[in-house]
Protein backbone atom coordinates (compact mmCIF):
# COMPACT_ATOMS: atom_id res chain seq x y z
CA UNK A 1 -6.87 22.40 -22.77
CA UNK A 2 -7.23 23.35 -19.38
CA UNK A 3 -4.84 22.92 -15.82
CA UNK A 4 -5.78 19.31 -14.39
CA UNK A 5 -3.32 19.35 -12.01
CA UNK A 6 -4.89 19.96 -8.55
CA UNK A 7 -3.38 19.77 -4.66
CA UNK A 8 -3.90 16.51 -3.68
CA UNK A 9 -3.16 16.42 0.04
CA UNK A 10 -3.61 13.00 2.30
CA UNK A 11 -4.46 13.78 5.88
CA UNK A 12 -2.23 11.75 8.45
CA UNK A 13 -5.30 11.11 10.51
CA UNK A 14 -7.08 9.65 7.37
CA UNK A 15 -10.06 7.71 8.81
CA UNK A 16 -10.85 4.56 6.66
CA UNK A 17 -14.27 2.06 6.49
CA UNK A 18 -12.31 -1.00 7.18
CA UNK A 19 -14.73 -4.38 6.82
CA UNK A 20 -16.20 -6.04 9.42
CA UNK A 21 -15.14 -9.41 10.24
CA UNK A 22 -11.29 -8.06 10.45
CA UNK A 23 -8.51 -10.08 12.21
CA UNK A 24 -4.95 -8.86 13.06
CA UNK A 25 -2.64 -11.25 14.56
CA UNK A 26 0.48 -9.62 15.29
CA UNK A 27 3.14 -10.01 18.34
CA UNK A 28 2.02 -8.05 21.34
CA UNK A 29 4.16 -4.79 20.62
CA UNK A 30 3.02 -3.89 17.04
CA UNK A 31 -0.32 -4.36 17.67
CA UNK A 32 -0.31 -1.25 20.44
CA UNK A 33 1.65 0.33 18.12
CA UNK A 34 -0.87 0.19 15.81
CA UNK A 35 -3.68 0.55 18.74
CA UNK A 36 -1.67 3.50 19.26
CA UNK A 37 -1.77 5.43 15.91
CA UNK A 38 -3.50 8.64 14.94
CA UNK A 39 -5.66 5.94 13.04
CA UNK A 40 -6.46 3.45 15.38
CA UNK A 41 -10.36 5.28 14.69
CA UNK A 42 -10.03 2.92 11.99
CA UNK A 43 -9.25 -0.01 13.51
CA UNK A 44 -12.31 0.24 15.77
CA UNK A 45 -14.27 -2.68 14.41
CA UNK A 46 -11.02 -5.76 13.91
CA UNK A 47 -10.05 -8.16 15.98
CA UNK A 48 -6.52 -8.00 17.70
CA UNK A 49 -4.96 -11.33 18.65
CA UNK A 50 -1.92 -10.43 20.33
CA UNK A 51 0.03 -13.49 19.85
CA UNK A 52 3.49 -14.45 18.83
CA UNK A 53 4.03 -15.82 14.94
CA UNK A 54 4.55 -19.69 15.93
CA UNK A 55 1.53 -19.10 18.86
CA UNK A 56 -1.46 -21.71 17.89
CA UNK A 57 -4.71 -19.72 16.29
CA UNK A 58 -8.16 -20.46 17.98
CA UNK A 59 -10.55 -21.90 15.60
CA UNK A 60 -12.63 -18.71 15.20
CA UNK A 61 -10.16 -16.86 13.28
CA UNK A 62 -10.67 -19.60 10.82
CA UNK A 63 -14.67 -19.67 11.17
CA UNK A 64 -15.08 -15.72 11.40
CA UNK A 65 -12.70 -13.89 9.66
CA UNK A 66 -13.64 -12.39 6.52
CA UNK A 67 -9.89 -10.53 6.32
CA UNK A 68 -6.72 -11.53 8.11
CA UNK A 69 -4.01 -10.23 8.85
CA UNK A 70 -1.16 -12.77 10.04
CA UNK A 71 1.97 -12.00 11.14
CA UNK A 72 4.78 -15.08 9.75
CA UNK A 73 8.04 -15.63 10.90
CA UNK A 74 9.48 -17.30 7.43
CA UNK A 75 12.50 -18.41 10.53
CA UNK A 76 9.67 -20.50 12.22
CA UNK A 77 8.17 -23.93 11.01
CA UNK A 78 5.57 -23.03 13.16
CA UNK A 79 4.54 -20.12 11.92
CA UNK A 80 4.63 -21.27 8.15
CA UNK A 81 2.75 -24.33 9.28
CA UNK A 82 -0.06 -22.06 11.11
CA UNK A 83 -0.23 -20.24 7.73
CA UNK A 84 -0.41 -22.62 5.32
CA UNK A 85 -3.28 -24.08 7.72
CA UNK A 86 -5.20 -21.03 7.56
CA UNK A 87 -5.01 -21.14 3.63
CA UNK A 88 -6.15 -24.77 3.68
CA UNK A 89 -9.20 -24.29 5.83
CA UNK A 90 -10.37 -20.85 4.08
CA UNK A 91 -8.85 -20.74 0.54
CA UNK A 92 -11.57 -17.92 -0.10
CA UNK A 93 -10.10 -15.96 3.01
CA UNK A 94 -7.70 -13.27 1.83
CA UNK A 95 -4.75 -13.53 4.10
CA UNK A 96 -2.36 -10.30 4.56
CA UNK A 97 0.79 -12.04 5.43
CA UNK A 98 2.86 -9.60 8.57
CA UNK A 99 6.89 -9.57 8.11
CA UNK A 100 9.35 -7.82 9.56
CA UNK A 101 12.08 -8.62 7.63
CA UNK A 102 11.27 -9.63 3.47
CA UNK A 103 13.28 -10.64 0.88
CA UNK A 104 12.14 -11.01 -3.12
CA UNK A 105 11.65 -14.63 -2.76
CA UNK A 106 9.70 -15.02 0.05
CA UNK A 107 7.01 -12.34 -0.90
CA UNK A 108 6.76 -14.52 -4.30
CA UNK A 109 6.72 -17.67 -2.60
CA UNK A 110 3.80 -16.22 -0.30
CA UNK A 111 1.99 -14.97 -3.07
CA UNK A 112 2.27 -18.35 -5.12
CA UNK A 113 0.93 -19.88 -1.83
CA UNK A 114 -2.35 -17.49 -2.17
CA UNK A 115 -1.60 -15.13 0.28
CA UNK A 116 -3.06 -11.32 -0.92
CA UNK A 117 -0.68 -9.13 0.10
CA UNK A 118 2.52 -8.52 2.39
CA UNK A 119 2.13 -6.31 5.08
CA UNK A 120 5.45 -4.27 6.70
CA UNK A 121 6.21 -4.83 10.54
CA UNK A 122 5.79 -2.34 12.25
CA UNK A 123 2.53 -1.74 10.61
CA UNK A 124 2.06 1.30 8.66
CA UNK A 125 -1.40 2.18 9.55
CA UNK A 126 -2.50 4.12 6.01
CA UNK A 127 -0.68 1.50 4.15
CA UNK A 128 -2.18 -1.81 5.89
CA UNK A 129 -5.65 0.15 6.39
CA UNK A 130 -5.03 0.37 2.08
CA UNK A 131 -3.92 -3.42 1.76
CA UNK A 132 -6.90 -4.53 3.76
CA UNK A 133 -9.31 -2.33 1.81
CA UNK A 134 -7.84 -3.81 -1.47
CA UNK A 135 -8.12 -7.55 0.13
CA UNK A 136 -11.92 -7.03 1.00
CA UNK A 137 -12.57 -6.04 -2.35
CA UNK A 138 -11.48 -9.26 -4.08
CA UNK A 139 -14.36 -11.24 -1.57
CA UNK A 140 -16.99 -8.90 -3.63
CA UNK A 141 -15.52 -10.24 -7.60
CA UNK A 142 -17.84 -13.06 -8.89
CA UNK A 143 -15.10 -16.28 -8.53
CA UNK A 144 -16.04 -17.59 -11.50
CA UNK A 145 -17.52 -15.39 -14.04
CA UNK A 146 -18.08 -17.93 -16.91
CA UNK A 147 -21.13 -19.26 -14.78
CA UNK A 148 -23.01 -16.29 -16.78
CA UNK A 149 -25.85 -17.18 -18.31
CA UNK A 150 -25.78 -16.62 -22.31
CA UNK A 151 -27.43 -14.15 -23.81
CA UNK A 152 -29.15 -14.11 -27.07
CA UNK A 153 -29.86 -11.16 -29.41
């Protein structure tokens, strides 16, 4: 057979189609951070809500978000209670929970809760831009694909 393997070299200043209709909630310093990276180009289109992770959401992250990313404090009732009301309201939202500190359990626990992915704080701007990207595509599956209609031959 032939050589397959080929260079396969990932620019740092990657530029990535993020969706529209993007949130990121993070604490005031890791969202400059990530205003602040080689791939913030990227980032052009969210919605940064520089808040702390027990600070109360306005009600249009619930009503326009299509993605979020949500920064939880697992230490805060407050911030576990501002997630699990996000998840209530939108169960169809994907939610990218934001930690900066994760054990096992609490990713699992998150992830039983419906949460689509874990994010690392500080954000890793490739890796979230990837995690969001992955998110977004799960709004385009059919929900339910048994709702088919059957087909004769």
């Amino acid at each position: 057979m032939g050589n397959y393997e080929t260079p396969l070299e990932l620019d740092a200043g990657m530029i990535f189609n993020l969706p529209g209709g993007l949130f990121i909630v993070a604490n005031p310093g890791d969202i400059e951070l990530l205003r602040a990276s080689p791939q913030a180009e990227s980032y052009a289109g969210a919605t940064f809500m520089p808040l702390a992770a027990d600070e109360e959401l306005s009600g249009d992250v619930a009503r326009l978000a299509k993605v979020l990313v949500l920064e939880v404090d697992p230490t805060s009732a407050e911030s576990l209670r501002r997630m699990a009301k996000l998840r209530a309201e939108r169960q169809d939202m994907p939610i990218i929970a934001a930690l900066s500190k994760a054990d096992v359990s609490l990713v699992r626990t998150l992830i039983r809760q419906g949460i689509a992915d874990v994010a690392e704080l500080p954000f890793i701007p490739e890796e979230l831009a990837s995690q969001i990207l992955d998110a977004s595509t799960r709004l385009a599956e059919p929900s339910n694909p048994g709702d088919l209609a059957p087909m004769i031959t």
